[in-house]
PDB file of N, CA and C in Angstrom:
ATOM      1  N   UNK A   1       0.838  -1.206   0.000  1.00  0.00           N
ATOM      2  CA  UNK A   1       0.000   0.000   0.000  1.00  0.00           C
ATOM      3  C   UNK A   1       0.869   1.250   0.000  1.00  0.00           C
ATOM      4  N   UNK A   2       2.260   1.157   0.786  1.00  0.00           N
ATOM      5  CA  UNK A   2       2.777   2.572   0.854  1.00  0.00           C
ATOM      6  C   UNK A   2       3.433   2.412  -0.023  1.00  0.00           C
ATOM      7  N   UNK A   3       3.816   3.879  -0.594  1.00  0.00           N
ATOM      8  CA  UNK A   3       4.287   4.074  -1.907  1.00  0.00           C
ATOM      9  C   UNK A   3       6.316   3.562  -1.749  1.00  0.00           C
ATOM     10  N   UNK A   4       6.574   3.601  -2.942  1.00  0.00           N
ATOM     11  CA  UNK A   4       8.269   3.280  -2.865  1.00  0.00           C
ATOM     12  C   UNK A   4       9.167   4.453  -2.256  1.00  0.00           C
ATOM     13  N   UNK A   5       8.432   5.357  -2.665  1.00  0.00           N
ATOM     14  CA  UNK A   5       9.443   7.055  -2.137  1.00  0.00           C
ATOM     15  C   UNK A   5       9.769   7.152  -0.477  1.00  0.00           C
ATOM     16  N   UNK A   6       9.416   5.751   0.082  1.00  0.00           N
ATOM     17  CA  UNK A   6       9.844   5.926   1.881  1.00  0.00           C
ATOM     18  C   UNK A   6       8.876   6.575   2.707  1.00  0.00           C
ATOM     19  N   UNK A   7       9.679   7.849   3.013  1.00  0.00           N
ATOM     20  CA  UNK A   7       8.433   8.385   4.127  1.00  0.00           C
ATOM     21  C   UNK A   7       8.230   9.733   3.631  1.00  0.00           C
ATOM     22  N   UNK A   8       7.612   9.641   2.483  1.00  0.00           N
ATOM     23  CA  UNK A   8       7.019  10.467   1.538  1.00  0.00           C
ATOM     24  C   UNK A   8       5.786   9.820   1.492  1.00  0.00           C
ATOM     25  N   UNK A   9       4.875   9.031   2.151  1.00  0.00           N
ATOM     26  CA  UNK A   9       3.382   8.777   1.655  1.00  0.00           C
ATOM     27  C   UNK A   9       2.815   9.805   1.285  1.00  0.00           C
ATOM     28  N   UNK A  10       1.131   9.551   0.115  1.00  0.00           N
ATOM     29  CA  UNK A  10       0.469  10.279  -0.548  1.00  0.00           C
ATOM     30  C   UNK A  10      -0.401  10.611   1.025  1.00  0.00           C
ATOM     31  N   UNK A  11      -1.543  11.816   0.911  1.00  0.00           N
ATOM     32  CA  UNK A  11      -2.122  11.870   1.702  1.00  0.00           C
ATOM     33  C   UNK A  11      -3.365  10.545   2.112  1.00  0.00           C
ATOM     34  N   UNK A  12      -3.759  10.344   0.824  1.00  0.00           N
ATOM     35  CA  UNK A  12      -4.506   9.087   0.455  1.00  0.00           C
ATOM     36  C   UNK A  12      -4.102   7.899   1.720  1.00  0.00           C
ATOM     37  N   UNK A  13      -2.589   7.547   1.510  1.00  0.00           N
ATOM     38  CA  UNK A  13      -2.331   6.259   1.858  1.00  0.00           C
ATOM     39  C   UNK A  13      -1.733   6.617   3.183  1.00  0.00           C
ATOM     40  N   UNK A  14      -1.702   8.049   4.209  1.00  0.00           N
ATOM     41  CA  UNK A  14      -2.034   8.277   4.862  1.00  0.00           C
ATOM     42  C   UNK A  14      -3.139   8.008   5.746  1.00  0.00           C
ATOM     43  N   UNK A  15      -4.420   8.539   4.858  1.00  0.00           N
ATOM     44  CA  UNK A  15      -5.536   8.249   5.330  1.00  0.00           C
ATOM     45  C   UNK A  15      -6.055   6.666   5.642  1.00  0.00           C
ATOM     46  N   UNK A  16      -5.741   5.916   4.786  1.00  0.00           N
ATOM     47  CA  UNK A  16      -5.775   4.562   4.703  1.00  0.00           C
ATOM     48  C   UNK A  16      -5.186   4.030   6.124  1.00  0.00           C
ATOM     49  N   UNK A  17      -4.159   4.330   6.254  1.00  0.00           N
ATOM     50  CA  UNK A  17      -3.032   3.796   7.127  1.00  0.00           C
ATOM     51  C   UNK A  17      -3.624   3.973   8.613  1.00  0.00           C
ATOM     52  N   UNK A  18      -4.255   5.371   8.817  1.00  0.00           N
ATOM     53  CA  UNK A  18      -5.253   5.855  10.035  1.00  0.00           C
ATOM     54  C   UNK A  18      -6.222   4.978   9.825  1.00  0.00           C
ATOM     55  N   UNK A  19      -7.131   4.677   8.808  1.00  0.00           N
ATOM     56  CA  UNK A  19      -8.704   3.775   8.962  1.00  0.00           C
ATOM     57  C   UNK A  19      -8.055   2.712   9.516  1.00  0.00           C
ATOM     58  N   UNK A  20      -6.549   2.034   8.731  1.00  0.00           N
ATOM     59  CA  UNK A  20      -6.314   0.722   9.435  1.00  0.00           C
ATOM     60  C   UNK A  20      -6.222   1.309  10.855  1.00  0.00           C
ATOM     61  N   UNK A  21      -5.678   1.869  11.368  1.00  0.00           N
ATOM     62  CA  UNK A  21      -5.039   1.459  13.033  1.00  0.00           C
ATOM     63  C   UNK A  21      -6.388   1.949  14.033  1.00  0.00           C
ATOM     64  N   UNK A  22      -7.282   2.663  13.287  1.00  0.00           N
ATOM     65  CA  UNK A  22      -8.765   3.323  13.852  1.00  0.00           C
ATOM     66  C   UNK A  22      -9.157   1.501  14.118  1.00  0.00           C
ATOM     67  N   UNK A  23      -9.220   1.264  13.180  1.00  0.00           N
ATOM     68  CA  UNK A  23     -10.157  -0.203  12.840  1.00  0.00           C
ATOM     69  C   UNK A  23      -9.845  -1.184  13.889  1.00  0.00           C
ATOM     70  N   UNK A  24      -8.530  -1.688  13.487  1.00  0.00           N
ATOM     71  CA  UNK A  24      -7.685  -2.324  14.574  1.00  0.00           C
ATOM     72  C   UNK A  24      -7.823  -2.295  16.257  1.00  0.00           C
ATOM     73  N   UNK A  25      -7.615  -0.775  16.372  1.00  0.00           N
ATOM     74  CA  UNK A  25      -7.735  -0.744  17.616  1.00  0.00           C
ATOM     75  C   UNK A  25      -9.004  -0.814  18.404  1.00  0.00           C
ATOM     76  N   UNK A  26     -10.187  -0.372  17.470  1.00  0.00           N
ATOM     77  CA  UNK A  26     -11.604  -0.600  17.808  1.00  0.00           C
ATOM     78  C   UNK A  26     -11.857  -1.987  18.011  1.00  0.00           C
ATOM     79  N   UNK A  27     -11.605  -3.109  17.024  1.00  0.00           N
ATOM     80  CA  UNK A  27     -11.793  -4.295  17.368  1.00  0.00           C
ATOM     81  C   UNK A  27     -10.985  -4.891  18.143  1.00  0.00           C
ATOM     82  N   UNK A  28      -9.968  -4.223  18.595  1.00  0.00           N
ATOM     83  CA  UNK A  28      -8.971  -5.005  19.720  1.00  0.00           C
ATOM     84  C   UNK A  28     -10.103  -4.394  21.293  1.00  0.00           C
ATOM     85  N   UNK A  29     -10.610  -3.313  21.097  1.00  0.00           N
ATOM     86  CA  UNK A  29     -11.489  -2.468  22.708  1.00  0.00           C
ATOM     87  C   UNK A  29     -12.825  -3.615  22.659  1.00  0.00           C
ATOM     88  N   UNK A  30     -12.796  -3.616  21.430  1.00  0.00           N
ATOM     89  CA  UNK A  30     -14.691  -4.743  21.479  1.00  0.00           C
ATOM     90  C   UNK A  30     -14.345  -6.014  22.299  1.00  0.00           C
ATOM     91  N   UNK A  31     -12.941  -7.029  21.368  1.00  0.00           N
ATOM     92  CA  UNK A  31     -12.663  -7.840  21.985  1.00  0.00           C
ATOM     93  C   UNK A  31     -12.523  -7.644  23.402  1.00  0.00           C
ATOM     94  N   UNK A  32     -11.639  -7.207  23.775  1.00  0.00           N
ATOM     95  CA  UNK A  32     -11.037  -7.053  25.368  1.00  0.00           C
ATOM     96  C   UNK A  32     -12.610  -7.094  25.822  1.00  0.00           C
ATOM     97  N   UNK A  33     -13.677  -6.075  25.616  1.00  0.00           N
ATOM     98  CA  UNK A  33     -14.782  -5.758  26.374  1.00  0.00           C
ATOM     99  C   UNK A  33     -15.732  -6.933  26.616  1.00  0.00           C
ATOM    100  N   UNK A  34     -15.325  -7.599  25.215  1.00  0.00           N
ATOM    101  CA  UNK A  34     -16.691  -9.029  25.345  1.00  0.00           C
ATOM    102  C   UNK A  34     -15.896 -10.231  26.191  1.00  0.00           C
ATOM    103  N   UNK A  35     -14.274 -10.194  25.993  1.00  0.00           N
ATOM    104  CA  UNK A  35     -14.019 -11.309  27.216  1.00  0.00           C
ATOM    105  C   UNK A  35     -13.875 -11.530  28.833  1.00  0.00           C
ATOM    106  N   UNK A  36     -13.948  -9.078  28.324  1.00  0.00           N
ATOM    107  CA  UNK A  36     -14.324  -9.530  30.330  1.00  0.00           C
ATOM    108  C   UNK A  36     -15.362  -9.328  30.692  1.00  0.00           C
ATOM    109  N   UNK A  37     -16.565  -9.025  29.331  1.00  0.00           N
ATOM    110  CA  UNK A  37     -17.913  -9.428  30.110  1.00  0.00           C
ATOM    111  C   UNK A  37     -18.292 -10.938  30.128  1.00  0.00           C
ATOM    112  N   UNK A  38     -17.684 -11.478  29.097  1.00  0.00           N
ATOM    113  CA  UNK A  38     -18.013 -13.005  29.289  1.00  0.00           C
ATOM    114  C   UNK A  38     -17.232 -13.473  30.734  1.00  0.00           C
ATOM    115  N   UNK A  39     -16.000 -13.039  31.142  1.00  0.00           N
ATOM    116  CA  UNK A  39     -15.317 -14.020  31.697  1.00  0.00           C
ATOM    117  C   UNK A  39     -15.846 -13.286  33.614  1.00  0.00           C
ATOM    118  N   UNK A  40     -16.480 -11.854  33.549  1.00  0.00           N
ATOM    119  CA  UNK A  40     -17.798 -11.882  34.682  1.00  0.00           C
ATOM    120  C   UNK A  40     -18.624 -12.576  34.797  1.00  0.00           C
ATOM    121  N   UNK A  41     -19.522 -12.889  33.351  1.00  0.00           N
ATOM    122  CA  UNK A  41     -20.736 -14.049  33.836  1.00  0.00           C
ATOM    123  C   UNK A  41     -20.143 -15.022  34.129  1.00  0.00           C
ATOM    124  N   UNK A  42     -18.843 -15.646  33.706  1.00  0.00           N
ATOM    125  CA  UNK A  42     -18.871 -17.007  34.129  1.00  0.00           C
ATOM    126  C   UNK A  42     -18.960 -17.037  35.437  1.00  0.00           C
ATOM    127  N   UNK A  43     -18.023 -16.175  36.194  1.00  0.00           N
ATOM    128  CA  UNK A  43     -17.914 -16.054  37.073  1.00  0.00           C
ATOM    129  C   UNK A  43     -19.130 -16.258  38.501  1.00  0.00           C
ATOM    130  N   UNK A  44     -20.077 -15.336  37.812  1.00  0.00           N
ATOM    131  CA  UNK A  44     -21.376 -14.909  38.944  1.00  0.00           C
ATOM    132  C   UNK A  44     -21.921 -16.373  38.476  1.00  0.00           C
ATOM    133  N   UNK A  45     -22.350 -16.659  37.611  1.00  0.00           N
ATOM    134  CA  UNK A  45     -22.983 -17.928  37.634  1.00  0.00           C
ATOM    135  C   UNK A  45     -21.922 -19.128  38.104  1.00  0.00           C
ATOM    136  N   UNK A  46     -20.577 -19.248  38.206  1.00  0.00           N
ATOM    137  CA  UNK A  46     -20.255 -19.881  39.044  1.00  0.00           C
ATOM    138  C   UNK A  46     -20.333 -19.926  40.349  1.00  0.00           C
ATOM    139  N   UNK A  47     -20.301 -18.781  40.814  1.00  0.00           N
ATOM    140  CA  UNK A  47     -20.745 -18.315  42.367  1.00  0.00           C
ATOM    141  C   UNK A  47     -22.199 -18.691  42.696  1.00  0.00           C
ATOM    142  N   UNK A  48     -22.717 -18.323  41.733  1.00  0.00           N
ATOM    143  CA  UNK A  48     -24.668 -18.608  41.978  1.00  0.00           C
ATOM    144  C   UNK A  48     -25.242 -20.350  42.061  1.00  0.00           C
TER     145      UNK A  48
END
């Protein structure tokens, strides 16, 4: 995706480069969030 000229990227593949790490890091916060709400219920219903 990034161009050959080094660290001369277009603004384009700039922008690209931000959606990736936006993206990334959003689905890395979802994950984290759904295994420690899953790994609470297990919990209370183990207790219960």
């Amino acid at each position: 995706m990034l161009s050959v000229r080094g660290l001369c990227p277009t603004p384009t593949e700039v922008m690209w480069l931000l959606a990736a790490i936006a993206y990334i890091g959003h689905r890395l916060i979802v994950g984290l969030w759904d295994l420690s709400r899953l790994s609470l219920t297990l919990a209370v219903k183990a207790k219960g």
